[in-house]
Each structure stands twice: as structure tokens, then as C-alpha cells.
Protein backbone atom coordinates (compact mmCIF):
# COMPACT_ATOMS: atom_id res chain seq x y z
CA UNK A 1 0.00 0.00 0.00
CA UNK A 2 2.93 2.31 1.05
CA UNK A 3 4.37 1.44 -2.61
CA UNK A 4 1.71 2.30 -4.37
CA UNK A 5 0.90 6.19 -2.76
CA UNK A 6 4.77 6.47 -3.46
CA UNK A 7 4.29 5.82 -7.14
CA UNK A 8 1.42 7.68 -7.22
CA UNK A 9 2.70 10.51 -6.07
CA UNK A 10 5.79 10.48 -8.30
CA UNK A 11 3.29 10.32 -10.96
CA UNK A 12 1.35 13.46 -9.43
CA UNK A 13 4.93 15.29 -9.58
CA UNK A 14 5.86 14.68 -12.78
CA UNK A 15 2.58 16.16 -14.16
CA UNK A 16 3.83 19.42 -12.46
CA UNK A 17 7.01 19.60 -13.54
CA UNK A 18 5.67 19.04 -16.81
CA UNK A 19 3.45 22.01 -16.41
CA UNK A 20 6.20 24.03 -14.98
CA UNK A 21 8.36 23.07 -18.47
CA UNK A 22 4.90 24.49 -20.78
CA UNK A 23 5.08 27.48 -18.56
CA UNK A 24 8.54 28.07 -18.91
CA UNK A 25 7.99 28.27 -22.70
CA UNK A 26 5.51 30.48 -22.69
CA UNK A 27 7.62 33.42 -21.39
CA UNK A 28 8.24 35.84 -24.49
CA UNK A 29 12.32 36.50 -25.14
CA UNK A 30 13.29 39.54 -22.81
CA UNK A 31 16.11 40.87 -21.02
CA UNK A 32 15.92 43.34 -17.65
CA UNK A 33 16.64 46.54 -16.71
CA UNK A 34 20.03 47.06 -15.44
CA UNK A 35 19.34 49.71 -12.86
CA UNK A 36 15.37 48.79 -11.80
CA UNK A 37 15.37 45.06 -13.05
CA UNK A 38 12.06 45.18 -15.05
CA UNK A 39 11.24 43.30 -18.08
CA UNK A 40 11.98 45.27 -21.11
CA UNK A 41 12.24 43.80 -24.84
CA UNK A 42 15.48 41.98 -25.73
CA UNK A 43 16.56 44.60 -27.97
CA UNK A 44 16.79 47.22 -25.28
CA UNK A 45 19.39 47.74 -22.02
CA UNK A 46 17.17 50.17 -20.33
CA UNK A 47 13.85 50.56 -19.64
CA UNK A 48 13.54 54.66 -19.52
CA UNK A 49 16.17 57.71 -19.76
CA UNK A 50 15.55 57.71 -16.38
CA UNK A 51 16.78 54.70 -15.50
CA UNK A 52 19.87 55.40 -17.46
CA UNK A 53 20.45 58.36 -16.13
CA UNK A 54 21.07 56.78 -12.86
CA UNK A 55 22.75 53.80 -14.12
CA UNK A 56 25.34 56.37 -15.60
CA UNK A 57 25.61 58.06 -12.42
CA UNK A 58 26.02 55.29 -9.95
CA UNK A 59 29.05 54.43 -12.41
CA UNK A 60 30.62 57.67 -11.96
CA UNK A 61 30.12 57.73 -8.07
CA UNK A 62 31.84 54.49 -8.34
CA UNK A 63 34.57 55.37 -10.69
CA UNK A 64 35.44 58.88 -8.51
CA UNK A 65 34.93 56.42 -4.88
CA UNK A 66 37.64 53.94 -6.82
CA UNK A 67 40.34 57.44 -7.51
CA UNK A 68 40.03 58.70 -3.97
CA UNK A 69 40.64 55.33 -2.75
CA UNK A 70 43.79 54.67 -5.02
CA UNK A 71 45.57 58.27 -3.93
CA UNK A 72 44.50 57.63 -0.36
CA UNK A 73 46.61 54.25 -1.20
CA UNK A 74 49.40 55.74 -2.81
CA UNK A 75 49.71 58.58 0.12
CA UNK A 76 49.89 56.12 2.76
CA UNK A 77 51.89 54.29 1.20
CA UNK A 78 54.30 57.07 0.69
CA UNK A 79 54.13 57.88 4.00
CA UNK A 80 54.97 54.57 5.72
CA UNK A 81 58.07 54.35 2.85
CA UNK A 82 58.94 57.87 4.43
CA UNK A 83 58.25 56.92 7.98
CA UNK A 84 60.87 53.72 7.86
CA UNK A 85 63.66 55.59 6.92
CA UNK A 86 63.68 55.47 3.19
CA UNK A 87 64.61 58.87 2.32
């Protein structure tokens, strides 16, 4: 009896995943925003100026965060050479 509810239910389970797998193909061919993560045709990056706007500005925040933190590298590191002696 416990044999058969087993198979039964591995029979119940693959009708699902089957399902899921019809689903799946029924999803058109899109790609997401890159700064809000909506779906947006496959041709595009972004969904609005807007959201490219910010996209482009987050990347500069980052790129001006990565400078400061590469002289603020290169000063210390000046000053610990300068500190030991090697002058």
C-alpha cells in the first residue's frame, strides 16, 4: 500500500514539472533593466532615460569612490616608505 501512494505521487509530480516546463515556454524573449530590473524587450538595455540616467551616475560615483581610494593608497603608502627611513 505504502508502494503504491509512493508511485502515485511520483506520478502526481511529474505532471507538475511538466506544467512548470509548458510554462517556462511560454515566457516571451526579454532581457531586464540594469538599474530597476524590469522586463523590457530583448533589444533594449534600459527601460527609460531615467533609468539610465542613474545607471550612468552610480558608475561615476563608483569610478570617482575607486580614484580617492587609489591616492588615499598611494599617500599612505608614501608615507609609511617615508616613515621607515627610506629617504
Amino acid at each position: 500500500m505504502e508502494k503504491k501512494s509512493v508511485e502515485e505521487e511520483l506520478a502526481v509530480l511529474r505532471l507538475e514539472v511538466d506544467k512548470l516546463k509548458k510554462s517556462r515556454n511560454d515566457i516571451p524573449p526579454h532581457r531586464h533593466c540594469l538599474n530597476c530590473g524590469i522586463a523590457i524587450p530583448p533589444e533594449k538595455t534600459f527601460c527609460s532615460k531615467k533609468c539610465e540616467d542613474e545607471w550612468n551616475a552610480m558608475l561615476k560615483r563608483k569610478r570617482v569612490t575607486m580614484y580617492v581610494w587609489m591616492v588615499f593608497i598611494i599617500i599612505l603608502v608614501f608615507i609609511l616608505y617615508l616613515s621607515m627611513g627610506g629617504a
